[in-house]
PDB file of N, CA and C in Angstrom:
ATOM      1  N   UNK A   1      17.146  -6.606 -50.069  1.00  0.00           N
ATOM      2  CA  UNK A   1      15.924  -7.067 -49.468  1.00  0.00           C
ATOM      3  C   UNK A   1      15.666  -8.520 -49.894  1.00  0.00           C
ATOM      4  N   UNK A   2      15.061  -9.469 -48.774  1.00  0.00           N
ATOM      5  CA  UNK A   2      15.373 -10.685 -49.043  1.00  0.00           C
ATOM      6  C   UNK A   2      13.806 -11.048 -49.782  1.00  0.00           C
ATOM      7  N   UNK A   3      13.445 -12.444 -50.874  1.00  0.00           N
ATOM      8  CA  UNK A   3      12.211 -12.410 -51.745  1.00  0.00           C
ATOM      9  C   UNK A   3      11.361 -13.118 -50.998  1.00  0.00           C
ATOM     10  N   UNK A   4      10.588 -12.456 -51.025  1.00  0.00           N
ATOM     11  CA  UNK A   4       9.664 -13.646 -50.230  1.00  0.00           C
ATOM     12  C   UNK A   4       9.318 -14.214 -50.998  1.00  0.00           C
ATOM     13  N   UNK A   5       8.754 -16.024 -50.282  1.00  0.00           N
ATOM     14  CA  UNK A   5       8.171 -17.025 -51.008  1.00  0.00           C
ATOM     15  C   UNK A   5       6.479 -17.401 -50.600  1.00  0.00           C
ATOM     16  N   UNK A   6       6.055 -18.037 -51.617  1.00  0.00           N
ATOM     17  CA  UNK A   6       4.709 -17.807 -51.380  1.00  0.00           C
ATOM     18  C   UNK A   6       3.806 -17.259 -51.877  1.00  0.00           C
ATOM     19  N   UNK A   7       2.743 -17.087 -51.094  1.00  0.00           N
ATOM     20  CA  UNK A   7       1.406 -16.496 -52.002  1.00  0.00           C
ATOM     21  C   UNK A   7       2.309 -14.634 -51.166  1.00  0.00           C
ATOM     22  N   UNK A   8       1.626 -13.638 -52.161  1.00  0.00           N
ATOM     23  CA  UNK A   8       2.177 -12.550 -51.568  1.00  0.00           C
ATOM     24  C   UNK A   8       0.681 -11.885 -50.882  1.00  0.00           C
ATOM     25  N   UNK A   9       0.402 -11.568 -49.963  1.00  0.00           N
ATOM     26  CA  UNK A   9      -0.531 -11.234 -49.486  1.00  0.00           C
ATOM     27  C   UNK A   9      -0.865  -9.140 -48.537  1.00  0.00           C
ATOM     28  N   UNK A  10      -1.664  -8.931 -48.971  1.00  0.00           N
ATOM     29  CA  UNK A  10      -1.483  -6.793 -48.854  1.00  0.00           C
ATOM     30  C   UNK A  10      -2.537  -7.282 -47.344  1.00  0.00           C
ATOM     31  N   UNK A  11      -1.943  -6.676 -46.373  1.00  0.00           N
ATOM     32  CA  UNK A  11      -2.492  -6.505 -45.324  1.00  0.00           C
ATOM     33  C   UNK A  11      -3.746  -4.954 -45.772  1.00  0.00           C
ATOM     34  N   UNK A  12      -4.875  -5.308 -44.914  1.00  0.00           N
ATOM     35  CA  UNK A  12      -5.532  -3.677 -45.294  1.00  0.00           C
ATOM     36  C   UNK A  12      -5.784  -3.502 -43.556  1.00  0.00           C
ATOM     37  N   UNK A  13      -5.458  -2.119 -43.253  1.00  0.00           N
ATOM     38  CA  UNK A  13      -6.211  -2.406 -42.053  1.00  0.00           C
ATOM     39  C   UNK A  13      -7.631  -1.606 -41.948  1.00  0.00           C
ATOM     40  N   UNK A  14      -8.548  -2.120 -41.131  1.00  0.00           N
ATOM     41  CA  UNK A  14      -9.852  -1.272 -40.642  1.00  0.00           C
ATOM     42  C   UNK A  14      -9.898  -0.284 -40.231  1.00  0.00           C
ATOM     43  N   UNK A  15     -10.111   0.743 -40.959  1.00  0.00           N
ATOM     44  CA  UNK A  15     -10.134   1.852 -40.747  1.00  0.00           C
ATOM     45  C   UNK A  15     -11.789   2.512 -39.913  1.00  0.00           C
ATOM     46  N   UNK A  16     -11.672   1.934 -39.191  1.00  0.00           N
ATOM     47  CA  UNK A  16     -13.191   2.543 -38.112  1.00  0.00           C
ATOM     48  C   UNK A  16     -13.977   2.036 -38.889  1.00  0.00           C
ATOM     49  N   UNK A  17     -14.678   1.139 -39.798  1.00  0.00           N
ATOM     50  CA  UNK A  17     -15.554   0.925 -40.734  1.00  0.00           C
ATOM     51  C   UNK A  17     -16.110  -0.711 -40.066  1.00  0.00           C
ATOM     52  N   UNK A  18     -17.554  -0.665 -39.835  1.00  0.00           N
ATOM     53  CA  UNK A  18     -17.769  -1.912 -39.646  1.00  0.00           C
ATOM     54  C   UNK A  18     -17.933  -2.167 -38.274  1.00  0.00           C
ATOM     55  N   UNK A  19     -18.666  -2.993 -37.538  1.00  0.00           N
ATOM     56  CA  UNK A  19     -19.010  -3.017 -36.185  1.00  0.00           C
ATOM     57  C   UNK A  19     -18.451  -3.826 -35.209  1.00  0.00           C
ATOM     58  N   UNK A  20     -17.011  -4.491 -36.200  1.00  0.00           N
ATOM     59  CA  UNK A  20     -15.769  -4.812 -35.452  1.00  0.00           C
ATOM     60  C   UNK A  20     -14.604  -3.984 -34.907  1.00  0.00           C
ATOM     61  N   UNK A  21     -14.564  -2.594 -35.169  1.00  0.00           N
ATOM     62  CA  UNK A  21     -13.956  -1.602 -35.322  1.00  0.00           C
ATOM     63  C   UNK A  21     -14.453  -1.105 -34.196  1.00  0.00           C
ATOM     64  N   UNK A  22     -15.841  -1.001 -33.833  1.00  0.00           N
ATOM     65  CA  UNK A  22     -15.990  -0.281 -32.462  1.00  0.00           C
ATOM     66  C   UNK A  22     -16.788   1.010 -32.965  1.00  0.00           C
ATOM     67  N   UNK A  23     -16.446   1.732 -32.907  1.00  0.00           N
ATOM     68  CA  UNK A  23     -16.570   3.426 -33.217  1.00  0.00           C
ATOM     69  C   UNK A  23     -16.363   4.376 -32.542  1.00  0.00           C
ATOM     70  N   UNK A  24     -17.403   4.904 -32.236  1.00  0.00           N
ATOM     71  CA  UNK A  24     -17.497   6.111 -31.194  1.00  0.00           C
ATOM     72  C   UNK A  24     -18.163   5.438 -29.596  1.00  0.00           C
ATOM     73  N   UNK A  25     -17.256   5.935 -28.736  1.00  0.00           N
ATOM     74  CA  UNK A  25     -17.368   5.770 -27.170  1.00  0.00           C
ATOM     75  C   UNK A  25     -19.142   6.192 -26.413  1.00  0.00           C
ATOM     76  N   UNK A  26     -19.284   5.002 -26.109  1.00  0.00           N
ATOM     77  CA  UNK A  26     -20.408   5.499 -25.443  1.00  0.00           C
ATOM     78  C   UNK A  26     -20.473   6.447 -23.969  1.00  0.00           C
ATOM     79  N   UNK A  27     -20.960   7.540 -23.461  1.00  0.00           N
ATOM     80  CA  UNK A  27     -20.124   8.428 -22.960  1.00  0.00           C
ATOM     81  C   UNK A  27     -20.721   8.196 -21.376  1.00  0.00           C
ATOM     82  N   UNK A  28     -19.795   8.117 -20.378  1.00  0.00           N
ATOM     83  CA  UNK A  28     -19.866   7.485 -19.037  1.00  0.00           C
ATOM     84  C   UNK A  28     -21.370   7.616 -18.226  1.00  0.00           C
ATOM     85  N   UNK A  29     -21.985   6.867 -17.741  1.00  0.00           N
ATOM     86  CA  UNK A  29     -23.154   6.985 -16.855  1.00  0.00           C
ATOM     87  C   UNK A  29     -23.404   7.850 -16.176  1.00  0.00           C
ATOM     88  N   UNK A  30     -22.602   7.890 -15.354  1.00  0.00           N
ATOM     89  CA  UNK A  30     -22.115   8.304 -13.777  1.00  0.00           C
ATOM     90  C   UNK A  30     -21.714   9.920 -14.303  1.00  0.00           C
ATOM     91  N   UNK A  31     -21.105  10.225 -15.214  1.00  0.00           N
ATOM     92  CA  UNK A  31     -21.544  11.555 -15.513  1.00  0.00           C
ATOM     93  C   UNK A  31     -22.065  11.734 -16.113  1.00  0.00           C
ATOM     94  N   UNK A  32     -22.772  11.580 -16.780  1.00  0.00           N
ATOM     95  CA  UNK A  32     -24.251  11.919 -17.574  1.00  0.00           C
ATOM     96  C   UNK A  32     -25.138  12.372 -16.370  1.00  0.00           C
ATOM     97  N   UNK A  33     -25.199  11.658 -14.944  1.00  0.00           N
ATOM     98  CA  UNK A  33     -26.291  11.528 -13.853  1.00  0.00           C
ATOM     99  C   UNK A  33     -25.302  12.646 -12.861  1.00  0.00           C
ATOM    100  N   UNK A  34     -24.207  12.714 -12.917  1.00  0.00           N
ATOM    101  CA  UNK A  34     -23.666  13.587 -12.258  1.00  0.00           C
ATOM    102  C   UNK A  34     -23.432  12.858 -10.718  1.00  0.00           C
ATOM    103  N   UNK A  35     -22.970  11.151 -10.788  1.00  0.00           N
ATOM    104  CA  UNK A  35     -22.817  11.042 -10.087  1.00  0.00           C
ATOM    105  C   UNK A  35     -21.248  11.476  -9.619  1.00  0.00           C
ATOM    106  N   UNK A  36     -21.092  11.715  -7.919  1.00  0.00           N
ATOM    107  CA  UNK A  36     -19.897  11.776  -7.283  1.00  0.00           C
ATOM    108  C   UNK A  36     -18.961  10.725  -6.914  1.00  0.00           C
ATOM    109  N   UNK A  37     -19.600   9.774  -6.287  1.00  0.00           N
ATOM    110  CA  UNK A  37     -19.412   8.438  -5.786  1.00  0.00           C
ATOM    111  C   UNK A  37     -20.023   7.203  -5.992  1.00  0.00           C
ATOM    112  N   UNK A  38     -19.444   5.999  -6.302  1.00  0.00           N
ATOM    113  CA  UNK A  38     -20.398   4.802  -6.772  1.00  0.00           C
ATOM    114  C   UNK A  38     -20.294   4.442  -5.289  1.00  0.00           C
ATOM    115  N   UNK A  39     -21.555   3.843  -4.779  1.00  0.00           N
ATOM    116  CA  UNK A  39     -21.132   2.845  -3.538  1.00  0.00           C
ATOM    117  C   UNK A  39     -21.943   1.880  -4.196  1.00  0.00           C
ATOM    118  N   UNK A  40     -20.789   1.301  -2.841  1.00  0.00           N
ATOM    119  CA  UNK A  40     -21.089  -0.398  -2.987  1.00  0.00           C
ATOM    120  C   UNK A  40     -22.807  -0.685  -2.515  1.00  0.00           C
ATOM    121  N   UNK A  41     -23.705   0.013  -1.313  1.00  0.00           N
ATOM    122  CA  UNK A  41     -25.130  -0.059  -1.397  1.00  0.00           C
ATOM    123  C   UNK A  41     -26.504   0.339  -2.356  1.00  0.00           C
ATOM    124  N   UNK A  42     -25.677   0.601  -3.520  1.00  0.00           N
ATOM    125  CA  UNK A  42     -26.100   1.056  -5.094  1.00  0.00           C
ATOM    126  C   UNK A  42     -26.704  -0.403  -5.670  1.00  0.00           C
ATOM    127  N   UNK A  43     -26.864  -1.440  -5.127  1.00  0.00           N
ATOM    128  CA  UNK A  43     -27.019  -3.132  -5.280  1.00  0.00           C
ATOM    129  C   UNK A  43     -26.923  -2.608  -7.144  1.00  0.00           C
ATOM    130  N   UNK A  44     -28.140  -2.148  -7.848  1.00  0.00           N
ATOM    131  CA  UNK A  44     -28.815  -1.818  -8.684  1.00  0.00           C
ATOM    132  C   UNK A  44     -28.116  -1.868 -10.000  1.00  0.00           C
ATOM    133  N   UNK A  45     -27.252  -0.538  -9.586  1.00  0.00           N
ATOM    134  CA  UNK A  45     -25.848   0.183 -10.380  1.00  0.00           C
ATOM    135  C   UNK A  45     -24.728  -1.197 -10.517  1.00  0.00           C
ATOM    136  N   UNK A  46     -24.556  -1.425  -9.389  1.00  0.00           N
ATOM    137  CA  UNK A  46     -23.119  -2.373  -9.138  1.00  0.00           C
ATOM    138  C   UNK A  46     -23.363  -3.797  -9.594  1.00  0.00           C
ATOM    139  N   UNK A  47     -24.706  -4.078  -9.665  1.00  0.00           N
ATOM    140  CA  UNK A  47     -24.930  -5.988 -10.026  1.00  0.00           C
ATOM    141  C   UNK A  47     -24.646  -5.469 -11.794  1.00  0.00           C
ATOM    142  N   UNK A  48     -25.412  -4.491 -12.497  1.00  0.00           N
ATOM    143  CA  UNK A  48     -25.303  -4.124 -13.924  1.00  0.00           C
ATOM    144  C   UNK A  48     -23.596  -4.482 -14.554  1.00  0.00           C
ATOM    145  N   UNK A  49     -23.018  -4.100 -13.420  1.00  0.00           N
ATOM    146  CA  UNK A  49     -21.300  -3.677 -13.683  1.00  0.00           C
ATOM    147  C   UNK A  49     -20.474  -5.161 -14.037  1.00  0.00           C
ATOM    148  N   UNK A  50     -21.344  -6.164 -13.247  1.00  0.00           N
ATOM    149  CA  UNK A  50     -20.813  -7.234 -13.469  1.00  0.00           C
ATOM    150  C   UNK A  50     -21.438  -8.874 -14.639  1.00  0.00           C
ATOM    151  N   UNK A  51     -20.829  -9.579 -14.608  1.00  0.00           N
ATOM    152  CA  UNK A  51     -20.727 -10.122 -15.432  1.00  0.00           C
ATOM    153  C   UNK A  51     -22.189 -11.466 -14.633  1.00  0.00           C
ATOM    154  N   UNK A  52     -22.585 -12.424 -15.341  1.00  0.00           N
ATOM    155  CA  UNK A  52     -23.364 -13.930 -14.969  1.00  0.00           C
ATOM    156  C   UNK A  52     -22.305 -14.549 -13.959  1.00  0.00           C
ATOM    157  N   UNK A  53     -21.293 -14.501 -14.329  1.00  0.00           N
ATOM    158  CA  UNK A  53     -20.240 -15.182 -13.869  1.00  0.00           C
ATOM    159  C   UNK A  53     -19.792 -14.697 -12.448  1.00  0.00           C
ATOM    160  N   UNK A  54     -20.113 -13.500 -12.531  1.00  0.00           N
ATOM    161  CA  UNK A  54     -19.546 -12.503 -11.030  1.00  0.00           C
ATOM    162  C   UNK A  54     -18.348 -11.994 -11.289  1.00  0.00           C
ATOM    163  N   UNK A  55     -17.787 -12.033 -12.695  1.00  0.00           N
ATOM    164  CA  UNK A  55     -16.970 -10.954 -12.815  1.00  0.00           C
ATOM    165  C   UNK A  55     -16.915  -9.429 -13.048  1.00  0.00           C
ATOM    166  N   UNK A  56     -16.293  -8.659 -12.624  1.00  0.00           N
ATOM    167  CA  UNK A  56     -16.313  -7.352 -12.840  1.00  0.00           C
ATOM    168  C   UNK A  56     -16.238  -7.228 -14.389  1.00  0.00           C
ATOM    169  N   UNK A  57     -16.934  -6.294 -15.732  1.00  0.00           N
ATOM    170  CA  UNK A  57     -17.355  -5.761 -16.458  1.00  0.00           C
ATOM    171  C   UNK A  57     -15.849  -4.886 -16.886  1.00  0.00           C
ATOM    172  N   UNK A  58     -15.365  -5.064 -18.161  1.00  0.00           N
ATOM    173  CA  UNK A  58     -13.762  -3.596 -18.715  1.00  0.00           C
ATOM    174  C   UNK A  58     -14.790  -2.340 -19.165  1.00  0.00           C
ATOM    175  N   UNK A  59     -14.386  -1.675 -18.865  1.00  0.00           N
ATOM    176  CA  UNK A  59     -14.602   0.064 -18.982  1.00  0.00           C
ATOM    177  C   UNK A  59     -15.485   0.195 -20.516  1.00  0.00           C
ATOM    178  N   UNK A  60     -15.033  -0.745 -21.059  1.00  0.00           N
ATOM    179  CA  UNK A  60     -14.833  -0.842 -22.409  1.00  0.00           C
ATOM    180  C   UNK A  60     -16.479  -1.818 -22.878  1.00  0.00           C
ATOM    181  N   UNK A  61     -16.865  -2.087 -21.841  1.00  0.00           N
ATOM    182  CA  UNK A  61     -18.187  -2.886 -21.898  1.00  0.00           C
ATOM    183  C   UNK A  61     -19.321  -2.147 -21.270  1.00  0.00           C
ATOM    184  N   UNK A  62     -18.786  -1.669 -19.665  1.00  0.00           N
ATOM    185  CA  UNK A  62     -19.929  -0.380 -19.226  1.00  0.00           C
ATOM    186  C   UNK A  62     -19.952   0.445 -19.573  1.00  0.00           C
ATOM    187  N   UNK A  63     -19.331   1.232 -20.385  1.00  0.00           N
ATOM    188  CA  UNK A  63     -18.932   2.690 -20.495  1.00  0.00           C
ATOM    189  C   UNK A  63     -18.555   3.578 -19.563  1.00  0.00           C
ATOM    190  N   UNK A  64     -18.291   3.146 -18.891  1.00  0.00           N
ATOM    191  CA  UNK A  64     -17.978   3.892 -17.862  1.00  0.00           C
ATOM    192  C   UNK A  64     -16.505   4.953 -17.856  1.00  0.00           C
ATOM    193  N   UNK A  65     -16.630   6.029 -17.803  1.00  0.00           N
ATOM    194  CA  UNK A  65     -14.976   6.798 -17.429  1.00  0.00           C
ATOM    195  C   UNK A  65     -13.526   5.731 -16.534  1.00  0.00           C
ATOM    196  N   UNK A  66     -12.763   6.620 -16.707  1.00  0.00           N
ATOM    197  CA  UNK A  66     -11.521   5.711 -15.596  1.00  0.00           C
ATOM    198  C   UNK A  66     -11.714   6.193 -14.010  1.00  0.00           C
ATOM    199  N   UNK A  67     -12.054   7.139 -14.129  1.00  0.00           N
ATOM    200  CA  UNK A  67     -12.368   7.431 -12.582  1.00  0.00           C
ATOM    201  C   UNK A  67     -13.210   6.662 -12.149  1.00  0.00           C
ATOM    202  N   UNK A  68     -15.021   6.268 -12.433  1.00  0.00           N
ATOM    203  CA  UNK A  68     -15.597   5.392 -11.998  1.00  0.00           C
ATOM    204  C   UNK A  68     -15.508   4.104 -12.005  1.00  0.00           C
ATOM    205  N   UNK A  69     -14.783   3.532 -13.373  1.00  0.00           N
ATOM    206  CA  UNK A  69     -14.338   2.371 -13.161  1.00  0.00           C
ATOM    207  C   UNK A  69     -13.896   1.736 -12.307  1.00  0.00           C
ATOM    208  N   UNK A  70     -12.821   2.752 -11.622  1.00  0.00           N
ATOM    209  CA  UNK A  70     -12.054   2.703 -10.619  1.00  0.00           C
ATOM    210  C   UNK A  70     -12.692   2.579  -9.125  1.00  0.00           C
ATOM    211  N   UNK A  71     -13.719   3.369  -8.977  1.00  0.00           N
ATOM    212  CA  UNK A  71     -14.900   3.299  -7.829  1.00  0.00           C
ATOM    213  C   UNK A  71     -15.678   2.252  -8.317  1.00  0.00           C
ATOM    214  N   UNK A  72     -16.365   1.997  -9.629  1.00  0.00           N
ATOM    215  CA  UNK A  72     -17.107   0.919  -8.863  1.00  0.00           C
ATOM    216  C   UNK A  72     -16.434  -0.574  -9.032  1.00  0.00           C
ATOM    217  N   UNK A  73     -15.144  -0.783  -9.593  1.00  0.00           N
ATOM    218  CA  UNK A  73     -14.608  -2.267  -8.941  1.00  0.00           C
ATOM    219  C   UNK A  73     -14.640  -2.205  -7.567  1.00  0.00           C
ATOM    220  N   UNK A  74     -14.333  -1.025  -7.317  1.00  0.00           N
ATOM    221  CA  UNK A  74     -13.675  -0.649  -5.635  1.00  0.00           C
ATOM    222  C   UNK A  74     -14.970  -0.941  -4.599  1.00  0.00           C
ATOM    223  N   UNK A  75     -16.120  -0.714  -5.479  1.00  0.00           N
ATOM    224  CA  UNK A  75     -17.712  -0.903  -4.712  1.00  0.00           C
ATOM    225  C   UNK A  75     -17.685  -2.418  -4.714  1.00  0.00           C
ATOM    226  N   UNK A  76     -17.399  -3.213  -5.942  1.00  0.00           N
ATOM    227  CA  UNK A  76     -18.016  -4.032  -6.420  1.00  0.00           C
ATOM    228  C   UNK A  76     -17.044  -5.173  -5.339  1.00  0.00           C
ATOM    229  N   UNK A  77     -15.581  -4.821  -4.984  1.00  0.00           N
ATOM    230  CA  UNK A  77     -15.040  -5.536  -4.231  1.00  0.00           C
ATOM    231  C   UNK A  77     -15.420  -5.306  -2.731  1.00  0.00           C
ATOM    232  N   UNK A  78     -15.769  -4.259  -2.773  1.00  0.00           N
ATOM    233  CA  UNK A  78     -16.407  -3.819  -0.829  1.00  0.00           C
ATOM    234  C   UNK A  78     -17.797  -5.094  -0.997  1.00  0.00           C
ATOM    235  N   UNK A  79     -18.711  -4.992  -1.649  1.00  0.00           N
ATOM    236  CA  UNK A  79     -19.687  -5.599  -2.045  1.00  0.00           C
ATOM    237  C   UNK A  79     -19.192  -7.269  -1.437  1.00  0.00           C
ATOM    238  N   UNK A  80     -18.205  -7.306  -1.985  1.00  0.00           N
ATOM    239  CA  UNK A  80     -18.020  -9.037  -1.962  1.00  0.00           C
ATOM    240  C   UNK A  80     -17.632  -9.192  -0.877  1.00  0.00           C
ATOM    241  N   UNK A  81     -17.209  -8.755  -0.417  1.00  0.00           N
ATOM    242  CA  UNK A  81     -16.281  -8.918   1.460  1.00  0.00           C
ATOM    243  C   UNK A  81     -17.416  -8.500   2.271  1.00  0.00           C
ATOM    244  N   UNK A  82     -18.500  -8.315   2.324  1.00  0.00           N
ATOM    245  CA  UNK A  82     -19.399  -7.711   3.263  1.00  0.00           C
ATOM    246  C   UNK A  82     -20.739  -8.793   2.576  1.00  0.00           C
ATOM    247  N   UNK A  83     -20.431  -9.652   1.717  1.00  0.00           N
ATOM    248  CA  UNK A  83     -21.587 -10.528   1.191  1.00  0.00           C
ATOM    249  C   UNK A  83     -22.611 -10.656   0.602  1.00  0.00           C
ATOM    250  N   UNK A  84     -22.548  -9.457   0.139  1.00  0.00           N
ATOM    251  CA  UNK A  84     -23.805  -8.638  -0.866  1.00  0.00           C
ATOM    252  C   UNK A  84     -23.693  -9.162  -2.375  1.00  0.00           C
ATOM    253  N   UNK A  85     -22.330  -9.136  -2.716  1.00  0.00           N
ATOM    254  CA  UNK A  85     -22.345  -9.745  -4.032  1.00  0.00           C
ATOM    255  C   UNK A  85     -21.342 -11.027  -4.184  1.00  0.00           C
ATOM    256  N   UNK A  86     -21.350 -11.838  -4.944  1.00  0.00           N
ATOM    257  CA  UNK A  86     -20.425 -12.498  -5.132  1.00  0.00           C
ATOM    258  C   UNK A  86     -19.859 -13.333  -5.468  1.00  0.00           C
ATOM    259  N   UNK A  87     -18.432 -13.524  -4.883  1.00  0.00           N
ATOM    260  CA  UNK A  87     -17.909 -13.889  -6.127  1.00  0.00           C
ATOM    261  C   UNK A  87     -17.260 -14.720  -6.988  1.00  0.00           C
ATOM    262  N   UNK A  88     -18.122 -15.939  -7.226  1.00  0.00           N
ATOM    263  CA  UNK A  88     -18.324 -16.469  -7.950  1.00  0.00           C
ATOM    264  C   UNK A  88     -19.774 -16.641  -8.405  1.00  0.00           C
ATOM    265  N   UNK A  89     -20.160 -17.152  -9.449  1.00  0.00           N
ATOM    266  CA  UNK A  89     -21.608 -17.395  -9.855  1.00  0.00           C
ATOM    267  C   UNK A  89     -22.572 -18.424  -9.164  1.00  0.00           C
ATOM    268  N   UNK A  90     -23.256 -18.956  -9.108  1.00  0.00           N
ATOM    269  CA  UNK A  90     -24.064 -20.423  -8.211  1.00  0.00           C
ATOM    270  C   UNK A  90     -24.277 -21.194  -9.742  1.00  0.00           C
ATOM    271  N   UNK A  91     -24.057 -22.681  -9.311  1.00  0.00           N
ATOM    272  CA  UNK A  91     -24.317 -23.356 -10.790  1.00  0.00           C
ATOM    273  C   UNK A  91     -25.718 -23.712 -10.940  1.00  0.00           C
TER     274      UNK A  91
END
């Protein structure tokens, strides 16, 4: 084994501790409410999803499941092609 040179340094990793770590999942909207379908005429639901900027929101920011995620980009892009939302921000 070859020596290393240098300061010697112990990696630790984060073990879930601390509010960089994340924790526990906040648990999806849309089933909590028992929704079926996001639509894109939801203005309400679908402006929340996105960003100042007019970007779409990671799963990981709405809480949302993968199934709805999946519906409401899918809203959030019907939204933009029909002129309701979009997409880009106004300066």
């Amino acid at each position: 084994m070859a020596k290393q040179r240098g300061r010697q340094q112990t990696r630790r990793r984060d073990r879930g501790k601390g509010a960089a770590a994340g924790g526990r999942r906040k648990p999806c909207q849309f089933c909590r409410d028992k929704v079926d379908v996001v639509d894109y005429k939801d203005f309400g639901t679908v402006r929340r999803a996105m960003s100042e900027k007019g970007k779409i929101r990671s799963a990981r920011i709405t809480g949302a499941c993968r199934r709805h995620q999946r519906q409401l980009a899918r809203a959030i892009k019907r939204g933009r092609e029909l002129g309701l939302l979009p997409y880009v921000a106004e300066r």
